[in-house]
PDB file of N, CA and C in Angstrom:
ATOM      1  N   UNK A   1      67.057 137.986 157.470  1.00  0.00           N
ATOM      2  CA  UNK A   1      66.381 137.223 156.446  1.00  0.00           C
ATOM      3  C   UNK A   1      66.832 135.763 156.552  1.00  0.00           C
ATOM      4  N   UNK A   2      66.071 134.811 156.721  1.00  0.00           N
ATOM      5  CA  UNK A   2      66.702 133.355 157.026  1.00  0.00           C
ATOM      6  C   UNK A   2      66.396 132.758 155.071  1.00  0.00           C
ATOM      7  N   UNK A   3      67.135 131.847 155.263  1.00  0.00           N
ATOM      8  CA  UNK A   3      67.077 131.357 153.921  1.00  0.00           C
ATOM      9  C   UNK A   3      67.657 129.922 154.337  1.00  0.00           C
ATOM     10  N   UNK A   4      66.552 128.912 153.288  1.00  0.00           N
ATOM     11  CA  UNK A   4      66.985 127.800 153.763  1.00  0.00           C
ATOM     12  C   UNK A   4      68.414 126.551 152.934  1.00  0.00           C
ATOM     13  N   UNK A   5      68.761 125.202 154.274  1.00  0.00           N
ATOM     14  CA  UNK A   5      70.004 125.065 153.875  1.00  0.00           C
ATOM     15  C   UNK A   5      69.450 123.433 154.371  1.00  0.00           C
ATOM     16  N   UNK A   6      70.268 122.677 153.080  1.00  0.00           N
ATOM     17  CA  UNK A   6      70.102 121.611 153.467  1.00  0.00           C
ATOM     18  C   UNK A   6      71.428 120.645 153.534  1.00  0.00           C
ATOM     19  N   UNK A   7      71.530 120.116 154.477  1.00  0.00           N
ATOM     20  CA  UNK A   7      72.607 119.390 154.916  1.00  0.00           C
ATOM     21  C   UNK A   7      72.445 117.957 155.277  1.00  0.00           C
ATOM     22  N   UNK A   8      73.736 117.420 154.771  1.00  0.00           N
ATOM     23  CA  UNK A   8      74.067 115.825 154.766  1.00  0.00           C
ATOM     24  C   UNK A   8      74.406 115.001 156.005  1.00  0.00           C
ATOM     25  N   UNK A   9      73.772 114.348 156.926  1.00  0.00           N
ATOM     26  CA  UNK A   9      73.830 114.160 158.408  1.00  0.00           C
ATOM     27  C   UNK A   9      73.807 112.491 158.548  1.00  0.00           C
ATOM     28  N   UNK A  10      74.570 111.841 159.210  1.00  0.00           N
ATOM     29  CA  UNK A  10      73.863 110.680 159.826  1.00  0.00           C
ATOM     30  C   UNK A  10      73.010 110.309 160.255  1.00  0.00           C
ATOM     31  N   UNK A  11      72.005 109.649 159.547  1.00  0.00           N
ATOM     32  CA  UNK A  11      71.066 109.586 159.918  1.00  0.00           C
ATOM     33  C   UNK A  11      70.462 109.198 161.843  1.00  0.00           C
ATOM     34  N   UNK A  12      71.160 108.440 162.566  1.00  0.00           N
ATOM     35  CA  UNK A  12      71.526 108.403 164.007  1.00  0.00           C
ATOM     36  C   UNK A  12      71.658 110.205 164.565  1.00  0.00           C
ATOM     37  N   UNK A  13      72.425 110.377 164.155  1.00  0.00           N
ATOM     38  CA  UNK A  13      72.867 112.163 164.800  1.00  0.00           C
ATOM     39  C   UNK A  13      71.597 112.758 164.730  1.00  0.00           C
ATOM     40  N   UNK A  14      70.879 112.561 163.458  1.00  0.00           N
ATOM     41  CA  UNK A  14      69.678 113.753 163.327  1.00  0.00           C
ATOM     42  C   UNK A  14      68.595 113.210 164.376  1.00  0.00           C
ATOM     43  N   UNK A  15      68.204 111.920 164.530  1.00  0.00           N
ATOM     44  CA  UNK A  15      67.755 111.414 165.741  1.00  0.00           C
ATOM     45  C   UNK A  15      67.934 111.782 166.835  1.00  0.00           C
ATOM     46  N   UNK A  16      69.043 111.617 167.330  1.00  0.00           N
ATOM     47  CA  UNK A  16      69.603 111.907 169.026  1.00  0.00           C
ATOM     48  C   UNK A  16      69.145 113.721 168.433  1.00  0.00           C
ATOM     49  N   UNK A  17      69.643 114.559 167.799  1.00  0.00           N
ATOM     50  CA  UNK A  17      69.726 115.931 167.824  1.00  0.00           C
ATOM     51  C   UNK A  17      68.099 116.299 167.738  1.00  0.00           C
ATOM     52  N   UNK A  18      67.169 115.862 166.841  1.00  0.00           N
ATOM     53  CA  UNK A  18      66.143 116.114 166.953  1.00  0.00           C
ATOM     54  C   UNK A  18      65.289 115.702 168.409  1.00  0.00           C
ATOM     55  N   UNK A  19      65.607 114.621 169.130  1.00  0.00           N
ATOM     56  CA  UNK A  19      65.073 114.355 170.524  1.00  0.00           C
ATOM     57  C   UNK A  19      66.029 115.436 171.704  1.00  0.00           C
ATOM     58  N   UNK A  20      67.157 115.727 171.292  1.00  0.00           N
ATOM     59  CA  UNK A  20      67.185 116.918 172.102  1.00  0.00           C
ATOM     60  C   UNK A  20      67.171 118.390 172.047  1.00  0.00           C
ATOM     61  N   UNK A  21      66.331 118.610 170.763  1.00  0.00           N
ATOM     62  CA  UNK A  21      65.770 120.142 170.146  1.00  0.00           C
ATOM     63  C   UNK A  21      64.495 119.735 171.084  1.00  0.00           C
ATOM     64  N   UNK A  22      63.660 118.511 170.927  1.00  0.00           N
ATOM     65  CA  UNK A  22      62.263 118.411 171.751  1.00  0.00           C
ATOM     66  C   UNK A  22      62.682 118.695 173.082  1.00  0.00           C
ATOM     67  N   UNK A  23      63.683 118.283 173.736  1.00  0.00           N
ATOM     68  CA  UNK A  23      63.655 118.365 175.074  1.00  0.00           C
ATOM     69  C   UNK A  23      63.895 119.715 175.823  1.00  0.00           C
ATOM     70  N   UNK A  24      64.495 120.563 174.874  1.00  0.00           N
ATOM     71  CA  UNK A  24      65.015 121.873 175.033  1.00  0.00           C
ATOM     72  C   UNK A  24      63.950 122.951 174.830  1.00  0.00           C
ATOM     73  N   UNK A  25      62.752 122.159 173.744  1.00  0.00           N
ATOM     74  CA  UNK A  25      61.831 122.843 173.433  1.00  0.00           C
ATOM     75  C   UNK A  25      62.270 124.297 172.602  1.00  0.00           C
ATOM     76  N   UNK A  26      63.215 123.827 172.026  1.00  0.00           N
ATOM     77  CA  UNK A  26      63.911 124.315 170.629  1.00  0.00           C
ATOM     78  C   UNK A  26      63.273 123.424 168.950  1.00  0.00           C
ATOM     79  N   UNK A  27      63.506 124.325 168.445  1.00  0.00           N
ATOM     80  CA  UNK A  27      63.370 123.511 167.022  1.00  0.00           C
ATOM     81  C   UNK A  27      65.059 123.441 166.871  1.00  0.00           C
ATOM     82  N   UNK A  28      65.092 122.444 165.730  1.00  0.00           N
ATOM     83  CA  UNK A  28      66.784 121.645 165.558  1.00  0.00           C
ATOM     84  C   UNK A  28      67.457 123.077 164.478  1.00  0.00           C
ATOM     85  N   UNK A  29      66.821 123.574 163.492  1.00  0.00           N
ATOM     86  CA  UNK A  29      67.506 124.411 163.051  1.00  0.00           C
ATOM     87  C   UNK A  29      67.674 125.546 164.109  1.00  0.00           C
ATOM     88  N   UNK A  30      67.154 125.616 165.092  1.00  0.00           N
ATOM     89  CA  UNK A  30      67.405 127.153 166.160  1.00  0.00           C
ATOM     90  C   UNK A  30      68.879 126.519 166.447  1.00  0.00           C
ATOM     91  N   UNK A  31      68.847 125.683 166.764  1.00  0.00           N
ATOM     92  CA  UNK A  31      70.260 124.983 167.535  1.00  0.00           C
ATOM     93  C   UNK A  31      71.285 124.638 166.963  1.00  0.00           C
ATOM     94  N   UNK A  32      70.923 124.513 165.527  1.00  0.00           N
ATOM     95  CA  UNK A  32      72.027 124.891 164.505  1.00  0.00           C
ATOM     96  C   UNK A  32      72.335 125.956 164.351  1.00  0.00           C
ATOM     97  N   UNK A  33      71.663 126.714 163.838  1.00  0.00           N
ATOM     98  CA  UNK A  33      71.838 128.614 163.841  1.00  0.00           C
ATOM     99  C   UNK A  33      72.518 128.879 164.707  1.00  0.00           C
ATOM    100  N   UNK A  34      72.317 128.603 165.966  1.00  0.00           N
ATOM    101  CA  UNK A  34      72.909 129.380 167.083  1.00  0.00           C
ATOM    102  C   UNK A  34      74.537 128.607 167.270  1.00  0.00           C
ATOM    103  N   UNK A  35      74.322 127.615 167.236  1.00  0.00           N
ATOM    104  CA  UNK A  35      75.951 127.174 167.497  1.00  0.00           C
ATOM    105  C   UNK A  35      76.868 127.218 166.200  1.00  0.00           C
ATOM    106  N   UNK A  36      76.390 127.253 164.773  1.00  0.00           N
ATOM    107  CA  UNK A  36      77.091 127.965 163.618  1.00  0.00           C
ATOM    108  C   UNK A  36      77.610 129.647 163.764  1.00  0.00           C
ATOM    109  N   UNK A  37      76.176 130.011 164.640  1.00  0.00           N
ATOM    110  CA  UNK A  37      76.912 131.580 165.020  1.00  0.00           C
ATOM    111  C   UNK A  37      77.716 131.665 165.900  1.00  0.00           C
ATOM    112  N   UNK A  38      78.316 130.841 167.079  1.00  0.00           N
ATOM    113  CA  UNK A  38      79.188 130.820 167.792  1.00  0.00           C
ATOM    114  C   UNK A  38      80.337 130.849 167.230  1.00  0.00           C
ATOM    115  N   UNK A  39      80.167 129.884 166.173  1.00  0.00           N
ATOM    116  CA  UNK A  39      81.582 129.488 165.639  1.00  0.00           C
ATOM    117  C   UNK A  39      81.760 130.275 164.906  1.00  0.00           C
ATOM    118  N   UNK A  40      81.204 131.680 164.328  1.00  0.00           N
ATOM    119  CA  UNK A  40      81.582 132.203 163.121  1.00  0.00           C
ATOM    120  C   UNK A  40      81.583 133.653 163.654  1.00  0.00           C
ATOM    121  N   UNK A  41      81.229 133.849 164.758  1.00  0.00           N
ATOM    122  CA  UNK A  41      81.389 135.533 165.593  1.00  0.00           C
ATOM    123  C   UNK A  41      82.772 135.878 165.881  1.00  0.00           C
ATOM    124  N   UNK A  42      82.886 137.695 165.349  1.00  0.00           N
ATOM    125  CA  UNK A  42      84.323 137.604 165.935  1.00  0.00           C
ATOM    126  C   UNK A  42      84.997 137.684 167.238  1.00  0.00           C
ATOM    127  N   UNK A  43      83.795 138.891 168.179  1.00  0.00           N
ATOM    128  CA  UNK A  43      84.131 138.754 169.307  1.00  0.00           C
ATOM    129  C   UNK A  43      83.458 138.474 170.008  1.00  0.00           C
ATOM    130  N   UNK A  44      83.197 138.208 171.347  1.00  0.00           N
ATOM    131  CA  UNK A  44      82.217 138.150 172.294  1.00  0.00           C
ATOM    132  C   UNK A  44      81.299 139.028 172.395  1.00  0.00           C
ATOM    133  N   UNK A  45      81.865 140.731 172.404  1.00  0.00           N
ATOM    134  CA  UNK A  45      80.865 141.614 172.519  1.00  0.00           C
ATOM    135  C   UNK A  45      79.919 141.708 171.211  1.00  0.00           C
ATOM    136  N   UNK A  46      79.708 141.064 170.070  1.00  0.00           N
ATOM    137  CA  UNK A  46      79.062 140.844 169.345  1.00  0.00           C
ATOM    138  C   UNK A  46      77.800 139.795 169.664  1.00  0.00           C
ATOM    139  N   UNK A  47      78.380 138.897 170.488  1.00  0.00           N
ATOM    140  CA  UNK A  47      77.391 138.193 170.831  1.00  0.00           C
ATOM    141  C   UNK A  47      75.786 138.146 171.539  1.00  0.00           C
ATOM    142  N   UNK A  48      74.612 138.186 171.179  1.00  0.00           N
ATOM    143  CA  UNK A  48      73.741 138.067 171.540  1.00  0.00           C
ATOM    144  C   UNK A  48      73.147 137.026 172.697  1.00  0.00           C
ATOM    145  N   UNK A  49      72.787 137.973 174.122  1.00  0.00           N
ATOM    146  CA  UNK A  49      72.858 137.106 175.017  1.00  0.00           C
ATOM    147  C   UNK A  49      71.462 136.279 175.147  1.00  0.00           C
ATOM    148  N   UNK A  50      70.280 136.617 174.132  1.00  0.00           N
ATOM    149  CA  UNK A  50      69.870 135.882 174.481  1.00  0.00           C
ATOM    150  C   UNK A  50      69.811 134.483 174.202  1.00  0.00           C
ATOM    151  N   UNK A  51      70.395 134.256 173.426  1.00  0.00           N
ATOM    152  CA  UNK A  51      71.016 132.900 172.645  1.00  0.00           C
ATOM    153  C   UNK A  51      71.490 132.149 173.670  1.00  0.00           C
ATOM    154  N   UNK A  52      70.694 130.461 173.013  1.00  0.00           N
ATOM    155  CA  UNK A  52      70.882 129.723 174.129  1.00  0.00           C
ATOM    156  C   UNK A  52      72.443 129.505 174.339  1.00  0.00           C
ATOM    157  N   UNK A  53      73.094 128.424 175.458  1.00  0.00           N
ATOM    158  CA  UNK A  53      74.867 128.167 175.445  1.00  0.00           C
ATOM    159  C   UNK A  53      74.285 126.878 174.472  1.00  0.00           C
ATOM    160  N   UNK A  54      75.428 126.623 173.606  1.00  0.00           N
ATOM    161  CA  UNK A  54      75.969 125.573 173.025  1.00  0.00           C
ATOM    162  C   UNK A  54      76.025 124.254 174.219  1.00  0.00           C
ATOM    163  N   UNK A  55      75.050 123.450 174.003  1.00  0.00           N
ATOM    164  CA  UNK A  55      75.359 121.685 175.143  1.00  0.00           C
ATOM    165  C   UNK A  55      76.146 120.895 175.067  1.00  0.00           C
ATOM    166  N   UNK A  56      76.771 120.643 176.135  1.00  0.00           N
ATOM    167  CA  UNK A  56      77.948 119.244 175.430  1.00  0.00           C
ATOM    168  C   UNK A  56      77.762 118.543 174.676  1.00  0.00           C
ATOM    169  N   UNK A  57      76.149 117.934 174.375  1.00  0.00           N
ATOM    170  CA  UNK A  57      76.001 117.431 173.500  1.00  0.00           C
ATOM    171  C   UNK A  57      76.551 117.358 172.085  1.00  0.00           C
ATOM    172  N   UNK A  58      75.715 119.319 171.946  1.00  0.00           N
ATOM    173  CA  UNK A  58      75.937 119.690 170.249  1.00  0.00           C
ATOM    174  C   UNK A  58      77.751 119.765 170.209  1.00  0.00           C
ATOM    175  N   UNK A  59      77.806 119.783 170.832  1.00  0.00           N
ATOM    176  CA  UNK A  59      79.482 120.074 171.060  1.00  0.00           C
ATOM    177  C   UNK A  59      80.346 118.939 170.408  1.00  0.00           C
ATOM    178  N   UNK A  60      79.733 117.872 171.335  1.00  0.00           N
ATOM    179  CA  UNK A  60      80.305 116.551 170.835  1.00  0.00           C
ATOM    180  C   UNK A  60      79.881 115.961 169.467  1.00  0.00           C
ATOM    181  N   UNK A  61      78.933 116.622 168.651  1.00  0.00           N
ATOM    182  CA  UNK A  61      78.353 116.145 167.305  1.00  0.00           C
ATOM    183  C   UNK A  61      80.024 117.098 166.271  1.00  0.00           C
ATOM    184  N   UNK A  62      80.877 117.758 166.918  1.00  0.00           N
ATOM    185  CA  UNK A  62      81.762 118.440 166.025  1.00  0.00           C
ATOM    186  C   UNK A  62      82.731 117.358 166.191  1.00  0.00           C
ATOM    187  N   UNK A  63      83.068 117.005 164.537  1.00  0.00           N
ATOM    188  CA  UNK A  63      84.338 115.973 164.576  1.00  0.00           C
ATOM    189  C   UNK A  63      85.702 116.681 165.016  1.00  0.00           C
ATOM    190  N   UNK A  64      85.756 118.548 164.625  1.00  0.00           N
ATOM    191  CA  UNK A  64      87.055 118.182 165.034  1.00  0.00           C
ATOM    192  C   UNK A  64      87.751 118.590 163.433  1.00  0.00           C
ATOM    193  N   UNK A  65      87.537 118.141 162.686  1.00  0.00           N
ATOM    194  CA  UNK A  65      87.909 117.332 161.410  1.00  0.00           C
ATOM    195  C   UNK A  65      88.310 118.484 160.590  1.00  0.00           C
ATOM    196  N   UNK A  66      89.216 118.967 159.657  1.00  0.00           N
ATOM    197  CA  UNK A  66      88.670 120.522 158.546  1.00  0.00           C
ATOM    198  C   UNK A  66      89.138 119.966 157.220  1.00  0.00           C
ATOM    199  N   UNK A  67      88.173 120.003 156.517  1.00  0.00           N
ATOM    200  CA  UNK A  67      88.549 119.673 154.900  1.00  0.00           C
ATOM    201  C   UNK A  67      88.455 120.837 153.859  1.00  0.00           C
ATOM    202  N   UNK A  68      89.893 120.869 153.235  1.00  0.00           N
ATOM    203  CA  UNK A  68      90.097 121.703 152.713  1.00  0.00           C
ATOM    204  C   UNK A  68      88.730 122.259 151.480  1.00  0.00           C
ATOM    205  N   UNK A  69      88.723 123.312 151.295  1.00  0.00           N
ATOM    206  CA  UNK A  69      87.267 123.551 150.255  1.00  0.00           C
ATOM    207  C   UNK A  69      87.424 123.132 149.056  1.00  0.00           C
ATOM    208  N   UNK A  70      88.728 123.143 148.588  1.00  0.00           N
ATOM    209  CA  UNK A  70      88.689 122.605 147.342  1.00  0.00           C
ATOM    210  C   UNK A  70      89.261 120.776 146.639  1.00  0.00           C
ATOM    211  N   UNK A  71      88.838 120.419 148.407  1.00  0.00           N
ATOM    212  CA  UNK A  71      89.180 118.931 147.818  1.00  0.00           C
ATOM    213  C   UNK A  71      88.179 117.667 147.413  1.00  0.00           C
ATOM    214  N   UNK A  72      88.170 117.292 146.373  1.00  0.00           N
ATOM    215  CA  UNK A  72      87.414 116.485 145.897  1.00  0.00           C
ATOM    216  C   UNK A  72      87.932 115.501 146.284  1.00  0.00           C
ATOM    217  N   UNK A  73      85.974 115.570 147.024  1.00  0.00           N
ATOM    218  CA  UNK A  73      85.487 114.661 148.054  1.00  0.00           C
ATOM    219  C   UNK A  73      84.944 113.509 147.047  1.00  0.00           C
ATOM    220  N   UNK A  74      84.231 113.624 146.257  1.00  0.00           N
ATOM    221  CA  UNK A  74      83.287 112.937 145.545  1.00  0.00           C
ATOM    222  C   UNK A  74      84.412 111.727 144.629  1.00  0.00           C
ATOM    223  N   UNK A  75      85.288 112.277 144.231  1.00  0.00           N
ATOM    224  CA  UNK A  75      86.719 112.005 142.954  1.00  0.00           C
ATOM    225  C   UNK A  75      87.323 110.907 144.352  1.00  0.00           C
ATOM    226  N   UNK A  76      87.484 111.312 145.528  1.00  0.00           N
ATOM    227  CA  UNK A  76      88.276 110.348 146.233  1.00  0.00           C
ATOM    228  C   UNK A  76      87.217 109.123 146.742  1.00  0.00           C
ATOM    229  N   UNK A  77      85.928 109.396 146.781  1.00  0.00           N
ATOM    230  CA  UNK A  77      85.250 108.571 147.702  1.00  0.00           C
ATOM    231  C   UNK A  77      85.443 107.384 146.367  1.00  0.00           C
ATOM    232  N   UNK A  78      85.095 107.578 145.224  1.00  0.00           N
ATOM    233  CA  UNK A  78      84.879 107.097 143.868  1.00  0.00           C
ATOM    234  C   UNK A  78      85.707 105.894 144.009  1.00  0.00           C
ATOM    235  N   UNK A  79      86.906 106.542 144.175  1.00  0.00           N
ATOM    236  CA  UNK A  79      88.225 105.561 144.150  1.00  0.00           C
ATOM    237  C   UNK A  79      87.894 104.932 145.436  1.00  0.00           C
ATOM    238  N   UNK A  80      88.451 105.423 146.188  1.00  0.00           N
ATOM    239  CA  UNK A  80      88.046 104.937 147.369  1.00  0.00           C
ATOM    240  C   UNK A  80      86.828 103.302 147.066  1.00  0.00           C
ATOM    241  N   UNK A  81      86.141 103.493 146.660  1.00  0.00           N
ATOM    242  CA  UNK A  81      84.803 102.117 146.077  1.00  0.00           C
ATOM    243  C   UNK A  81      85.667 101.456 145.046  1.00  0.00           C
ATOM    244  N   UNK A  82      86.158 102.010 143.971  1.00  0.00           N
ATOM    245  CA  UNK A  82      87.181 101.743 143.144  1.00  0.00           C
ATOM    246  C   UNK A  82      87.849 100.532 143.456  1.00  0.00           C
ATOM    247  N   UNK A  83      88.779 100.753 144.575  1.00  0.00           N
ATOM    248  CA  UNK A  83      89.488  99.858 144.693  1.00  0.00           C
ATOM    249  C   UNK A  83      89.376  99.103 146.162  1.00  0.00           C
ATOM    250  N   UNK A  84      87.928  98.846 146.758  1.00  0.00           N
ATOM    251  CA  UNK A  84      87.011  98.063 147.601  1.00  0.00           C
ATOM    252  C   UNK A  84      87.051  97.560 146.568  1.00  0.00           C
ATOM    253  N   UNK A  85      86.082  97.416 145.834  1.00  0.00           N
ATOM    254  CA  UNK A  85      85.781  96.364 145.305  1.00  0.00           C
ATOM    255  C   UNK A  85      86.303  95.696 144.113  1.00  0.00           C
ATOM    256  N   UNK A  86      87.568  95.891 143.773  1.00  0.00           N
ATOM    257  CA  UNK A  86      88.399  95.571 143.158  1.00  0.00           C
ATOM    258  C   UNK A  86      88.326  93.935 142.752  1.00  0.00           C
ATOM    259  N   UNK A  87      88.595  92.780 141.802  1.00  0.00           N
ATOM    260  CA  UNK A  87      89.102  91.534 141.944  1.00  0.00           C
ATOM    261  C   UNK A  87      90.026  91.452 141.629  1.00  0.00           C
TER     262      UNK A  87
END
């Protein structure tokens, strides 16, 4: 059952990612799906081969980065402006 999800992107990233869903002749959510399921399978033999490989590309769109779930993001960015623009 797919159900839909909307997500917060750079606007640049969704560009480059959407011109290479066209080139792949993928749609951009297939290529999300599939490399979210990479990352979230437990083993290999679970894996479905017909699924495309993950591209260096999409690869390189991962910061890397892990933020904890319960840290307020919104409370720090705030401040964060807070005291930018401070006099």
């Amino acid at each position: 059952m797919d159900k839909k999800l909307t997500l917060k992107i750079n606007k640049f990233v969704i560009e480059k990612a959407k011109k290479y869903a066209a080139s792949q002749k993928r749609s951009l959510s297939q290529i999300v799906e599939s490399y979210l399921k990479s990352l979230t399978e437990e083993d290999d033999f679970e894996k479905d081969k017909s699924d495309i490989q993950i591209s260096a590309f999409v690869k390189s769109m991962s910061s890397g980065v892990h933020i904890p779930a319960d840290q307020n993001y919104k409370g720090e960015y705030t401040n964060h402006l807070t005291e930018k623009y401070k006099l």
